[in-house]
N, C-alpha and C. Protein backbone atom coordinates (compact mmCIF):
# COMPACT_ATOMS: atom_id res chain seq x y z
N UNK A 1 0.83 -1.19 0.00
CA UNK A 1 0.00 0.00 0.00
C UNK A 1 0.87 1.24 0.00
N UNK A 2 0.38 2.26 -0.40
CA UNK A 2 1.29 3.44 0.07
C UNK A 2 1.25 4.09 0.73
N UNK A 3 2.47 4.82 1.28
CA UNK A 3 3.13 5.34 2.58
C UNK A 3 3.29 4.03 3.85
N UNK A 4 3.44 2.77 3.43
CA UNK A 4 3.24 1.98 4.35
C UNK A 4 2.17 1.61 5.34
N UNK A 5 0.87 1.86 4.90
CA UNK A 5 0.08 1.93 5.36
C UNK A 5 -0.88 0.35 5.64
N UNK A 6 -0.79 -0.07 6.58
CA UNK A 6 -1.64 -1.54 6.52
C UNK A 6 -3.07 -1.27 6.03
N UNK A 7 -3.30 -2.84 5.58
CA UNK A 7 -4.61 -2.95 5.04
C UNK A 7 -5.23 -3.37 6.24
N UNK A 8 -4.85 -3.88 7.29
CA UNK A 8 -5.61 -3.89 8.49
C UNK A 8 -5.95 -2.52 9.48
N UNK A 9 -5.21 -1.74 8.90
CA UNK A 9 -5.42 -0.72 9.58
C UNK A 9 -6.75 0.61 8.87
N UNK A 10 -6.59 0.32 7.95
CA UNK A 10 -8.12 0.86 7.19
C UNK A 10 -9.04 0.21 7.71
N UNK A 11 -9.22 -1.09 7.56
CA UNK A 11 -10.28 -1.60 8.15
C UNK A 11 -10.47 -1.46 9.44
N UNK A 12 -10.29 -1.42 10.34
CA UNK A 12 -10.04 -0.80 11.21
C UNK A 12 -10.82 0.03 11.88
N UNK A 13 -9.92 1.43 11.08
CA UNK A 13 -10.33 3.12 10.90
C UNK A 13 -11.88 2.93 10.44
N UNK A 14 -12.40 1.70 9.81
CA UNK A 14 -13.58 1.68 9.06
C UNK A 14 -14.06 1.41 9.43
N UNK A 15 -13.87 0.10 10.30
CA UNK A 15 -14.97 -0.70 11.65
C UNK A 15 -15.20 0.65 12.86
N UNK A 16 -14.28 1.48 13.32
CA UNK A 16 -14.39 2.24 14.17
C UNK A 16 -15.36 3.76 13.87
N UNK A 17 -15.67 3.76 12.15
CA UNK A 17 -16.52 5.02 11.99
C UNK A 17 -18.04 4.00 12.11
N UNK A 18 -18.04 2.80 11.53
CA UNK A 18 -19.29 1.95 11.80
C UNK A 18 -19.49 2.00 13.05
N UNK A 19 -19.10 1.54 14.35
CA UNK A 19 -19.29 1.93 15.78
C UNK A 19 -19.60 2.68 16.17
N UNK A 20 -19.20 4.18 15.94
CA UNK A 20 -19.19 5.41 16.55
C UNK A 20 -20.95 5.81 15.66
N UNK A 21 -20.86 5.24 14.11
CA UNK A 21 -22.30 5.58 14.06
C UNK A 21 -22.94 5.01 14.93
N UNK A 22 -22.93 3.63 15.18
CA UNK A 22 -24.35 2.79 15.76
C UNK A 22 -24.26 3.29 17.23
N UNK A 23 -23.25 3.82 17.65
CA UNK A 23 -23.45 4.62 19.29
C UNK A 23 -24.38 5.88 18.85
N UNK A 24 -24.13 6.67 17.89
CA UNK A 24 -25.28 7.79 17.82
C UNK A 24 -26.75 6.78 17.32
N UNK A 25 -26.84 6.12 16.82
CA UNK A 25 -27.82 5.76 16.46
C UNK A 25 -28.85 5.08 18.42
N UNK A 26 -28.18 4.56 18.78
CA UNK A 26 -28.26 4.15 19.82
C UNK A 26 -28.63 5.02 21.13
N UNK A 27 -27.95 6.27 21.18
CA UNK A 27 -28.34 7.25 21.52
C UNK A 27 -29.36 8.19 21.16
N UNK A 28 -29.75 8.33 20.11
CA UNK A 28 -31.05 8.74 19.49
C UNK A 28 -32.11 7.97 20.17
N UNK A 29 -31.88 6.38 19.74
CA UNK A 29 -32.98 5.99 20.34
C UNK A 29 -33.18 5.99 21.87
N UNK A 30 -32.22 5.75 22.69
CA UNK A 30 -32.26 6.15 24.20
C UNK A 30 -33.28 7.82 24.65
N UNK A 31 -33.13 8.47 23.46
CA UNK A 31 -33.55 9.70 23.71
C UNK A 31 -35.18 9.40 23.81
N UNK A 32 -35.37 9.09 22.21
CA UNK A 32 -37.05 8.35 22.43
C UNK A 32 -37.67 7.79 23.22
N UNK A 33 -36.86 6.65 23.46
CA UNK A 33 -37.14 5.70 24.84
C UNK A 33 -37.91 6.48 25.79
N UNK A 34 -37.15 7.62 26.28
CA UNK A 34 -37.04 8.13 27.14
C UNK A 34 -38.54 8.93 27.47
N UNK A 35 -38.67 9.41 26.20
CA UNK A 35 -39.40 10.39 25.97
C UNK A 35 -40.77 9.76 25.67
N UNK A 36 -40.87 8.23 25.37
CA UNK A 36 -42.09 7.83 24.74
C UNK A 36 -42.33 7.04 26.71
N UNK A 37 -41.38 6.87 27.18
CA UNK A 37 -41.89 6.76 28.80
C UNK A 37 -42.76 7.35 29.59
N UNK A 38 -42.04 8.92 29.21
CA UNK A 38 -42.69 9.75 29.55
C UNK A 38 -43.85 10.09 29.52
N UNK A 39 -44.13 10.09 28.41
CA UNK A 39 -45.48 10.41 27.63
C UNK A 39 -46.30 8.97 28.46
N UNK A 40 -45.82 8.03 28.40
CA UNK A 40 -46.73 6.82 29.02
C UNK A 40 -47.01 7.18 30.37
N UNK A 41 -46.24 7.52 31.31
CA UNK A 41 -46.34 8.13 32.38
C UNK A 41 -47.47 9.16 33.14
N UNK A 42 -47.82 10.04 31.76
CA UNK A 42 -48.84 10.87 31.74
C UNK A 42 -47.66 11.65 32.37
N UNK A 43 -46.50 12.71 32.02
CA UNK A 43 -45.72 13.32 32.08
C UNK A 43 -45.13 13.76 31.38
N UNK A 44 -45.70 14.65 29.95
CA UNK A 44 -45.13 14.49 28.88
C UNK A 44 -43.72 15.41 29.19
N UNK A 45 -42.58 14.64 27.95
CA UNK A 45 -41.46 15.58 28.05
C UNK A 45 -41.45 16.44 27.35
N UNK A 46 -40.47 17.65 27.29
CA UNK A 46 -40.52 18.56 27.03
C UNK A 46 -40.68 18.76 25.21
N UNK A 47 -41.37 19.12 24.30
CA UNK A 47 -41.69 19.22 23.14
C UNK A 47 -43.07 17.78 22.64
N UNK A 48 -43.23 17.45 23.80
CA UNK A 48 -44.22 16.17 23.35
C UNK A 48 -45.80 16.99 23.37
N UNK A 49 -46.79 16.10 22.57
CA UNK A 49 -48.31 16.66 21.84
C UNK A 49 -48.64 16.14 23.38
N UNK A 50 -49.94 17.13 23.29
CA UNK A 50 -50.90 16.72 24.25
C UNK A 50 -51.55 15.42 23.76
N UNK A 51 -52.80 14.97 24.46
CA UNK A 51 -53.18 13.66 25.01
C UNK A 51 -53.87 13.54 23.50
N UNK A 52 -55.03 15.16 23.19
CA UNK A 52 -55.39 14.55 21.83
C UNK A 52 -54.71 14.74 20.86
N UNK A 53 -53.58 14.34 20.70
CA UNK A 53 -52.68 13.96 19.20
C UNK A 53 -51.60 12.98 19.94
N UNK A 54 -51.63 12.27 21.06
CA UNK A 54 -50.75 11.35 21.29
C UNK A 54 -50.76 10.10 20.67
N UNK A 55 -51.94 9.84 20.12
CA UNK A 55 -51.64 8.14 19.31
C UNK A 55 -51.29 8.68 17.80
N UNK A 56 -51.36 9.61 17.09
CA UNK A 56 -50.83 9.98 16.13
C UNK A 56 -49.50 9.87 16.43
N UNK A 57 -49.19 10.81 17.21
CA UNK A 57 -47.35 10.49 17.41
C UNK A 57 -46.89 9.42 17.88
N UNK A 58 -47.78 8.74 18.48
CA UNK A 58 -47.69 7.34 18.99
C UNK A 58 -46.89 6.14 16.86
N UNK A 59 -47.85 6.86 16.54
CA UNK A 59 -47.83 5.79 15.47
C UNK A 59 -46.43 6.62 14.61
N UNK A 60 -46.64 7.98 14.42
CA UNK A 60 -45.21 8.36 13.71
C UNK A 60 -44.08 7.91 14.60
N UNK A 61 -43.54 7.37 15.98
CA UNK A 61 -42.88 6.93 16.17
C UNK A 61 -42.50 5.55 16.19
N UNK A 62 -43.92 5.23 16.16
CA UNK A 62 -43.35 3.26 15.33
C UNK A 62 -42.74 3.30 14.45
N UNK A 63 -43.11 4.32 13.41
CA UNK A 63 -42.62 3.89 12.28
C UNK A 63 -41.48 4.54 11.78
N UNK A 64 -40.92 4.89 12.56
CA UNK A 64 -39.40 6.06 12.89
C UNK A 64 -38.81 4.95 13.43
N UNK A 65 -39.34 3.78 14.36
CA UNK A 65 -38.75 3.05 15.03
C UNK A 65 -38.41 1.95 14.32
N UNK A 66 -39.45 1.55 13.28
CA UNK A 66 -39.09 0.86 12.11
C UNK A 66 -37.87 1.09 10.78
N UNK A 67 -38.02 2.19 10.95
CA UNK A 67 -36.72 2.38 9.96
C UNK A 67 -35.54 3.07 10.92
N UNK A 68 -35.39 3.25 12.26
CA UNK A 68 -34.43 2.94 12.60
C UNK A 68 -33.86 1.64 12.77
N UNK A 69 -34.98 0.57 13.34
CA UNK A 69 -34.61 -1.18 13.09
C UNK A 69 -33.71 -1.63 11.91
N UNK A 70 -34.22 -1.12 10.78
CA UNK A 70 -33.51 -1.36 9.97
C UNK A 70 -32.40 -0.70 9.53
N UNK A 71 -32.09 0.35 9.96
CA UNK A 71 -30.42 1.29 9.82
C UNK A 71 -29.93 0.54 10.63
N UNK A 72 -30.27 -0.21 12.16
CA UNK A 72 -29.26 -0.85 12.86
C UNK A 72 -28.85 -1.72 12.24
N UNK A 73 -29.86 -2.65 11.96
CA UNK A 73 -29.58 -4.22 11.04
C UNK A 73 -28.57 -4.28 10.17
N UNK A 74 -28.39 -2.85 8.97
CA UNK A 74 -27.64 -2.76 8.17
C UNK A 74 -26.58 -2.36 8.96
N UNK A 75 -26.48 -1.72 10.20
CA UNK A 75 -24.88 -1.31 10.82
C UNK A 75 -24.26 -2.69 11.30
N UNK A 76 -25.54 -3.40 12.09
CA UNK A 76 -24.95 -4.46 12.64
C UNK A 76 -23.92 -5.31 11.36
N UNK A 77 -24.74 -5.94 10.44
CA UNK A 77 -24.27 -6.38 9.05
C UNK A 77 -23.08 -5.83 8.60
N UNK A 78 -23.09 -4.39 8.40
CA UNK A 78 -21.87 -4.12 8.39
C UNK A 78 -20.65 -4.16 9.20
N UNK A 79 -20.90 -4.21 10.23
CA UNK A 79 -19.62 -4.19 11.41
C UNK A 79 -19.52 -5.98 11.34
N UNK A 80 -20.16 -6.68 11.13
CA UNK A 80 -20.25 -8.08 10.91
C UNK A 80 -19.08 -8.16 9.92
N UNK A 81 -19.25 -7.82 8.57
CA UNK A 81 -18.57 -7.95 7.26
C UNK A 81 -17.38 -7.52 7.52
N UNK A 82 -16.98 -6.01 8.23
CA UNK A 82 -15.87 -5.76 8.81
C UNK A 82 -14.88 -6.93 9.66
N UNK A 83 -15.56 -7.08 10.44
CA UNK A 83 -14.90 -8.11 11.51
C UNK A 83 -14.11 -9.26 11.00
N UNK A 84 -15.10 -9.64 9.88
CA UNK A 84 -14.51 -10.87 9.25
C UNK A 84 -13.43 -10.54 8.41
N UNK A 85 -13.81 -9.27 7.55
CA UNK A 85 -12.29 -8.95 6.62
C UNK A 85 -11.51 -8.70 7.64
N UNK A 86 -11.62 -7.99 9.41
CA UNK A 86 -10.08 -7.95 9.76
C UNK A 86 -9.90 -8.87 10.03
N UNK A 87 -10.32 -9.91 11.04
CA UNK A 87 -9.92 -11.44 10.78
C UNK A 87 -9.75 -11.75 9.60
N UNK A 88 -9.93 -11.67 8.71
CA UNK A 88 -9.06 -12.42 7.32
C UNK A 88 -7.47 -12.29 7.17
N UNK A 89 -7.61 -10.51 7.44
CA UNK A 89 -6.35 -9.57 7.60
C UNK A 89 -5.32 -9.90 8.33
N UNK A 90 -5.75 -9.84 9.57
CA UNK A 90 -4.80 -10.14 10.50
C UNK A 90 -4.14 -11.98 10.38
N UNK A 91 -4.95 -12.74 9.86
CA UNK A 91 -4.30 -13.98 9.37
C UNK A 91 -3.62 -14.22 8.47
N UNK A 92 -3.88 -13.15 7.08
CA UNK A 92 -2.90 -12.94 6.49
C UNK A 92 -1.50 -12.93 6.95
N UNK A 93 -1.53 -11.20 7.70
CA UNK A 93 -0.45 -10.75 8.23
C UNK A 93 0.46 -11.49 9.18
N UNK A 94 -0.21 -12.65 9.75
CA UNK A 94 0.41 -13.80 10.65
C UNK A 94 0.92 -14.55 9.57
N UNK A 95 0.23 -15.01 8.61
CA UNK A 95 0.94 -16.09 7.45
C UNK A 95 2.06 -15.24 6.85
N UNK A 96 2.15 -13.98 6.51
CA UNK A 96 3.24 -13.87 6.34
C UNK A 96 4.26 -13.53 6.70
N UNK A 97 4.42 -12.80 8.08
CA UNK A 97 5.44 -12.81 9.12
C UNK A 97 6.00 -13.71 9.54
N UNK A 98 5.11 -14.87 9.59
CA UNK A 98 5.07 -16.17 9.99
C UNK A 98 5.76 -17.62 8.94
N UNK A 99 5.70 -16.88 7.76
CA UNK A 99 6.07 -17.53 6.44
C UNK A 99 7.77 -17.60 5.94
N UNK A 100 7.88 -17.69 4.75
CA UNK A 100 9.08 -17.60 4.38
C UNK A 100 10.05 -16.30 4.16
N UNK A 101 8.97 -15.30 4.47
CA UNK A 101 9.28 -13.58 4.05
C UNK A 101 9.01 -13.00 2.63
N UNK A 102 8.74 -13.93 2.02
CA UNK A 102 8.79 -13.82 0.40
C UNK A 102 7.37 -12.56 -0.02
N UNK A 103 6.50 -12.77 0.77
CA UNK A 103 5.06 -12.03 0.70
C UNK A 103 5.66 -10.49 1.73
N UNK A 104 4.57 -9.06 0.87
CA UNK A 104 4.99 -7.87 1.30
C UNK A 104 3.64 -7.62 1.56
């Protein structure tokens, strides 16, 4: 690669921007959580509808909750696919340290 740069180490840098999303993603939803408690509570939080428009928002947040389900799925999947190319990587990099030296 150039500047000496490992191929395990991109992946890496790449698995670690996949993480740092699914922590905001994760945190978003903690926020909801939080807030759709509330509202169950009969305490609404701060920016939540009164009682008559609560199953409306009730339902726009299922379905916010539904296509966040599926942004995780695809993060999870992805940090999955990651994992395995750096395990591929790093066995490489053992086979050839580990080898005759002939491989760069």
């Amino acid at each position: 690669m150039y500047g000496g740069e490992r191929v395990d180490a991109v992946a890496l840098d790449h698995l670690e921007v996949v993480v740092r999303e699914l922590g905001e993603e994760l945190a978003g939803w903690r926020v909801r959580a939080l807030k759709a408690e509330a509202d169950v509570k009969g305490t609404p939080a701060r920016g939540s509808r009164g009682d008559g428009e609560s199953r409306g928002g009730s339902l726009e947040i299922e379905a916010e909750n539904r296509v966040l389900r599926q942004r995780i799925d695809t993060a999870r999947a992805r940090v999955a696919e990651l994992v395995s190319r750096l395990t591929f990587l790093e066995e490489q990099a053992r086979v050839t340290v580990g080898g005759n030296g002939s491989g760069r």
